[in-house]
PDB file of N, CA and C in Angstrom:
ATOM      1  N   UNK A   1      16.245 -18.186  -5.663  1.00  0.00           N
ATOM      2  CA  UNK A   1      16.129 -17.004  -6.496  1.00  0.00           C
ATOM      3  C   UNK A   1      16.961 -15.882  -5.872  1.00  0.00           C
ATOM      4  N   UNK A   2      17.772 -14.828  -6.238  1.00  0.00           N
ATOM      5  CA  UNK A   2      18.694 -14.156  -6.260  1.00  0.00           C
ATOM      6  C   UNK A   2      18.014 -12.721  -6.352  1.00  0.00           C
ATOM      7  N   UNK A   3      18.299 -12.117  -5.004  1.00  0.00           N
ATOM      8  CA  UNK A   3      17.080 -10.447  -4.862  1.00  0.00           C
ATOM      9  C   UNK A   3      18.220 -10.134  -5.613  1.00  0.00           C
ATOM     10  N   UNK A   4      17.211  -8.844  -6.397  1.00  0.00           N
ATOM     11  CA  UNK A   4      17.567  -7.757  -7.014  1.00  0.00           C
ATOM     12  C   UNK A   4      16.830  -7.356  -6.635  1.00  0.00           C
ATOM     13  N   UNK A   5      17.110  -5.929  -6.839  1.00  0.00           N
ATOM     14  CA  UNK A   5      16.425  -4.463  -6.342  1.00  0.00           C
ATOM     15  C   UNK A   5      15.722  -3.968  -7.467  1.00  0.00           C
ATOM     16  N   UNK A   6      16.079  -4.386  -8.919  1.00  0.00           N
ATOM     17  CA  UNK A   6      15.260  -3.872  -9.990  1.00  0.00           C
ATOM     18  C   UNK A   6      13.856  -4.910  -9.748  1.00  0.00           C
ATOM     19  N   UNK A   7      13.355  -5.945  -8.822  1.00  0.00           N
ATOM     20  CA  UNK A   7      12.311  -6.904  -8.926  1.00  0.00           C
ATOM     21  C   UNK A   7      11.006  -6.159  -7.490  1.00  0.00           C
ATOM     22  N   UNK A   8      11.818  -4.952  -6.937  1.00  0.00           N
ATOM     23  CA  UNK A   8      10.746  -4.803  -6.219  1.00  0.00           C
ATOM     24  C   UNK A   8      10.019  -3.396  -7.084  1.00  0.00           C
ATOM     25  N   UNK A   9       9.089  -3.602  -6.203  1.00  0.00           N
ATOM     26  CA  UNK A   9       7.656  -2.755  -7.203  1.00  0.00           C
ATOM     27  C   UNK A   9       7.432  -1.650  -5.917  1.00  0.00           C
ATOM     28  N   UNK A  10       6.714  -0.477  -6.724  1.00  0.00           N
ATOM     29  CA  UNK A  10       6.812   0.871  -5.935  1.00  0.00           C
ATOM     30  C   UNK A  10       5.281   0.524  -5.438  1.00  0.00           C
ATOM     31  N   UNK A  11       5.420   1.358  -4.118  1.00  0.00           N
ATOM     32  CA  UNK A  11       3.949   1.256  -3.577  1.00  0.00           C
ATOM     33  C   UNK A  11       2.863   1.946  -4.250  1.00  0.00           C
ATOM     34  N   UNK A  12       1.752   1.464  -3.909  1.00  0.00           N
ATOM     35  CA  UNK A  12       0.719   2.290  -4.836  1.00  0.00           C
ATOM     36  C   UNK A  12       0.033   2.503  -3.441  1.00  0.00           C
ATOM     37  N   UNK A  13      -0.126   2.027  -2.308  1.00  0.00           N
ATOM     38  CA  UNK A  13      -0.714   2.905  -1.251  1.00  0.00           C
ATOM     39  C   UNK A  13       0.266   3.140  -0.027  1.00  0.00           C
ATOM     40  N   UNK A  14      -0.678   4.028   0.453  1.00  0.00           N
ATOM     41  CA  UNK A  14       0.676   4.618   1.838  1.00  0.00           C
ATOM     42  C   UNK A  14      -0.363   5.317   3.652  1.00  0.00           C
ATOM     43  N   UNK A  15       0.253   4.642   4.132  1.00  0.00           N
ATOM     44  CA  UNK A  15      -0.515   4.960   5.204  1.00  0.00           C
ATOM     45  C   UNK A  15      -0.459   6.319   5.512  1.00  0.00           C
ATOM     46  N   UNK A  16      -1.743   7.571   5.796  1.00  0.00           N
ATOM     47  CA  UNK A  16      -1.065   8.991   5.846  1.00  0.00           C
ATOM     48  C   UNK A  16      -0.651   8.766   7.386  1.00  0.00           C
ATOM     49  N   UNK A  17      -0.894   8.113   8.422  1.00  0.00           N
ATOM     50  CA  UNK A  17      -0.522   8.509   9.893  1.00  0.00           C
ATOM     51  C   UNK A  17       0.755   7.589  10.041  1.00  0.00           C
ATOM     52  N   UNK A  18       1.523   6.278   9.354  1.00  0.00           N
ATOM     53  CA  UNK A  18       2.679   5.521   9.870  1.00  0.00           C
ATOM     54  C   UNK A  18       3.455   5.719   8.900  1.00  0.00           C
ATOM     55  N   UNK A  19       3.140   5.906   7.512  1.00  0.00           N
ATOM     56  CA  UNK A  19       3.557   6.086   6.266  1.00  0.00           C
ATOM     57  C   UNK A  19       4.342   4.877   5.711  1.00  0.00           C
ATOM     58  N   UNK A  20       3.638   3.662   6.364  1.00  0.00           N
ATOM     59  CA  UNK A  20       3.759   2.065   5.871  1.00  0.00           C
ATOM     60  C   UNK A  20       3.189   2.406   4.622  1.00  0.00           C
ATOM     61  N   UNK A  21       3.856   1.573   3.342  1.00  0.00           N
ATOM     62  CA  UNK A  21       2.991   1.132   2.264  1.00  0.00           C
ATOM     63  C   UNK A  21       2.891  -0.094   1.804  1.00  0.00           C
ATOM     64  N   UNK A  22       2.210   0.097   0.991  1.00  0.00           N
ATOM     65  CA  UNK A  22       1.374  -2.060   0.650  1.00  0.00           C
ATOM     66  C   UNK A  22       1.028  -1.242  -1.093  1.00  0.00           C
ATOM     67  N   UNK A  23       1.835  -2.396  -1.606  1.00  0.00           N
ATOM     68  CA  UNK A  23       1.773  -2.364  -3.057  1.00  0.00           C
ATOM     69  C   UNK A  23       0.542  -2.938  -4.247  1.00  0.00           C
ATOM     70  N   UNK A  24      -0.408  -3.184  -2.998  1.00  0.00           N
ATOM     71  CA  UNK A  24      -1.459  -3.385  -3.429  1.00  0.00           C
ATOM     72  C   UNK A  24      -2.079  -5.024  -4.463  1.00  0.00           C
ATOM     73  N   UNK A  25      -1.228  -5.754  -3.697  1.00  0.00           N
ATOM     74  CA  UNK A  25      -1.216  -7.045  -4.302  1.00  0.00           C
ATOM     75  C   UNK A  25      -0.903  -7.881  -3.239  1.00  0.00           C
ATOM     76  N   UNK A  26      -1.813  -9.080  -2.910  1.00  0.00           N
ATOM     77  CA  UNK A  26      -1.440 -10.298  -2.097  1.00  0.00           C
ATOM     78  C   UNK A  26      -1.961  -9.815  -0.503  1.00  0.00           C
ATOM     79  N   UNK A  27      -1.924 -10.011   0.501  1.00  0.00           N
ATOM     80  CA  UNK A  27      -2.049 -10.102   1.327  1.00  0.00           C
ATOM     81  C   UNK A  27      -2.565  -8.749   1.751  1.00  0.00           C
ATOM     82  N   UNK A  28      -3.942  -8.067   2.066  1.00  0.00           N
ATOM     83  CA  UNK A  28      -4.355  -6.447   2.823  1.00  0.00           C
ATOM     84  C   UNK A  28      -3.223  -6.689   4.267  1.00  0.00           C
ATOM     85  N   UNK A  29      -2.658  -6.144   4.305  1.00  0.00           N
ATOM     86  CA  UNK A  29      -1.884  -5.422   5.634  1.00  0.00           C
ATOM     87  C   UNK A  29      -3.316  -4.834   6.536  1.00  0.00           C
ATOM     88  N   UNK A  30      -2.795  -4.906   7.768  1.00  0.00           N
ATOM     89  CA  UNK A  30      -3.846  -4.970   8.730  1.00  0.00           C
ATOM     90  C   UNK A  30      -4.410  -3.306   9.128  1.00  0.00           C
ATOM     91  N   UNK A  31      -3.333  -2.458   8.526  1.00  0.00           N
ATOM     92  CA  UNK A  31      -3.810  -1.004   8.535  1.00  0.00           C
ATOM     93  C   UNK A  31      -4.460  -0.936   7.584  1.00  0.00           C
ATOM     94  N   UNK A  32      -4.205  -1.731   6.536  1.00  0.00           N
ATOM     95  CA  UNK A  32      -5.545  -1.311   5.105  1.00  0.00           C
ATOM     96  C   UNK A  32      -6.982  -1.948   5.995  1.00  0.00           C
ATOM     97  N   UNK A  33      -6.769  -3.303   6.396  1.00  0.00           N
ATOM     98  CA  UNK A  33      -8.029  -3.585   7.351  1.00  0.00           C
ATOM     99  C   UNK A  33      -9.020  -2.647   8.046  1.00  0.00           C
ATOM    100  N   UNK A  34      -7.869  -2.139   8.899  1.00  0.00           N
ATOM    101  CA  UNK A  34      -8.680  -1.330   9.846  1.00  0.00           C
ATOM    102  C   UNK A  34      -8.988   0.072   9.191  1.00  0.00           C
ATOM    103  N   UNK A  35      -8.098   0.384   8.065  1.00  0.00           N
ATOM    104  CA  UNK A  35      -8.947   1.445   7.383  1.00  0.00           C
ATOM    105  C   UNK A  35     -10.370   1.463   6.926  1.00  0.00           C
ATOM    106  N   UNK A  36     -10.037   0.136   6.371  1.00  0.00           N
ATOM    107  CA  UNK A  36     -11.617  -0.511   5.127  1.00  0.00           C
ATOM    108  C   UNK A  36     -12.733  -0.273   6.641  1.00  0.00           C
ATOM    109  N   UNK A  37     -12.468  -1.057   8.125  1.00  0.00           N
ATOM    110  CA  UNK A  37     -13.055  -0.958   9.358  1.00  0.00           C
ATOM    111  C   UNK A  37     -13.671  -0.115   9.182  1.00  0.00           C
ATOM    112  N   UNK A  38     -13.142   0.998   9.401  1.00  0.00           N
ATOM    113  CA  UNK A  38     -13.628   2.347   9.783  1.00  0.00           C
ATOM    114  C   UNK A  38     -14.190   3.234   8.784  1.00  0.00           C
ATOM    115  N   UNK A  39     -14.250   2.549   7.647  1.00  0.00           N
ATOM    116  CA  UNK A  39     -15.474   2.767   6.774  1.00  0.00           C
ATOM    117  C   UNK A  39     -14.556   3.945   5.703  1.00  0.00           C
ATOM    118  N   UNK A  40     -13.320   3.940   5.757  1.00  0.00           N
ATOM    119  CA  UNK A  40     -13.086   4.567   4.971  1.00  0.00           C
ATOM    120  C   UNK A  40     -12.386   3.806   3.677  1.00  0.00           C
ATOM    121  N   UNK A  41     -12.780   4.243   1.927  1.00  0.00           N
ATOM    122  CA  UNK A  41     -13.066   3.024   1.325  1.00  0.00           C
ATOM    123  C   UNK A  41     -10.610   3.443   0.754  1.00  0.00           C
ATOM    124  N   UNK A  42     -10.740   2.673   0.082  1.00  0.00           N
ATOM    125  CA  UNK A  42      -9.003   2.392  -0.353  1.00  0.00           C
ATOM    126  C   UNK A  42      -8.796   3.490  -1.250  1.00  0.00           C
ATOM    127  N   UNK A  43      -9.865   4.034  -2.108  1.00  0.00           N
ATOM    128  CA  UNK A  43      -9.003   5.066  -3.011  1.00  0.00           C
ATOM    129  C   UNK A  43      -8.676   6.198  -1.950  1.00  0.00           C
ATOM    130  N   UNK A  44      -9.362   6.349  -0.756  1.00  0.00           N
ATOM    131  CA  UNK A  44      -8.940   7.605  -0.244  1.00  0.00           C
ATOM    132  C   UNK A  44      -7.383   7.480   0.346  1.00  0.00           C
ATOM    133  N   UNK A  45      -6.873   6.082   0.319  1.00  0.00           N
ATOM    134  CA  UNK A  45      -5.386   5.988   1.021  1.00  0.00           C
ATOM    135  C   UNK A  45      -4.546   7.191  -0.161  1.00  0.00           C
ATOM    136  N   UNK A  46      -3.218   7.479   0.800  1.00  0.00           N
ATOM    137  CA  UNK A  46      -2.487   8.506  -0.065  1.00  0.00           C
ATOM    138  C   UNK A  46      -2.088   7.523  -1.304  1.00  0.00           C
ATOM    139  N   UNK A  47      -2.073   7.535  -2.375  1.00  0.00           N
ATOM    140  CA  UNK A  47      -1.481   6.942  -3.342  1.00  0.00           C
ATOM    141  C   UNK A  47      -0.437   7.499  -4.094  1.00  0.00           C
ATOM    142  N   UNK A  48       0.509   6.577  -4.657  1.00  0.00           N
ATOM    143  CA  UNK A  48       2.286   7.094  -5.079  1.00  0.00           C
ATOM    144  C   UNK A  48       1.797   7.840  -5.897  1.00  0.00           C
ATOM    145  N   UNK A  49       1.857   9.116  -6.587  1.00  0.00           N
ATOM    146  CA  UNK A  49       1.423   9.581  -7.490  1.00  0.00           C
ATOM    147  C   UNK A  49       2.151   9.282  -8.442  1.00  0.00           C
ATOM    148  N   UNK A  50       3.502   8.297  -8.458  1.00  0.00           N
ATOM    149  CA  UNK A  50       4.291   7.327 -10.004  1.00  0.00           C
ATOM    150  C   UNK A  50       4.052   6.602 -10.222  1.00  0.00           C
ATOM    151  N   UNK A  51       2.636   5.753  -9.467  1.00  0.00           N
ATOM    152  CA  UNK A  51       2.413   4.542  -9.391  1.00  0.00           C
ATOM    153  C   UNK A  51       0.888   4.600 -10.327  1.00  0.00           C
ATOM    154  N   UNK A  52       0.497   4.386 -11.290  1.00  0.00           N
ATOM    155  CA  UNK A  52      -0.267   4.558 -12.021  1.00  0.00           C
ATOM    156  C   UNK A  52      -1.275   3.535 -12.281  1.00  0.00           C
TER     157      UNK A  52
END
């Protein structure tokens, strides 16, 4: 399969302290982990505000 750049998808979350994001599909990234850890729940991650 042949990347294009029109096939990637905008993040819908964003780390506020590394400002990694995870598009919110397939695999939790290990900072969403240790967020969920620490008891804080996913809507509070910064979210794309284009990402709807």
């Amino acid at each position: 399969m042949e990347y294009n750049n029109q096939t990637r998808q905008n993040f819908k979350y964003k780390n506020p302290k590394t400002g990694e994001t995870w598009v919110g599909k397939g695999r939790k990234p290990l900072w969403v982990l240790d967020w969920e850890k620490a008891g804080c729940p996913q809507d509070k991650m910064i979210e794309n505000p284009t990402k709807k």
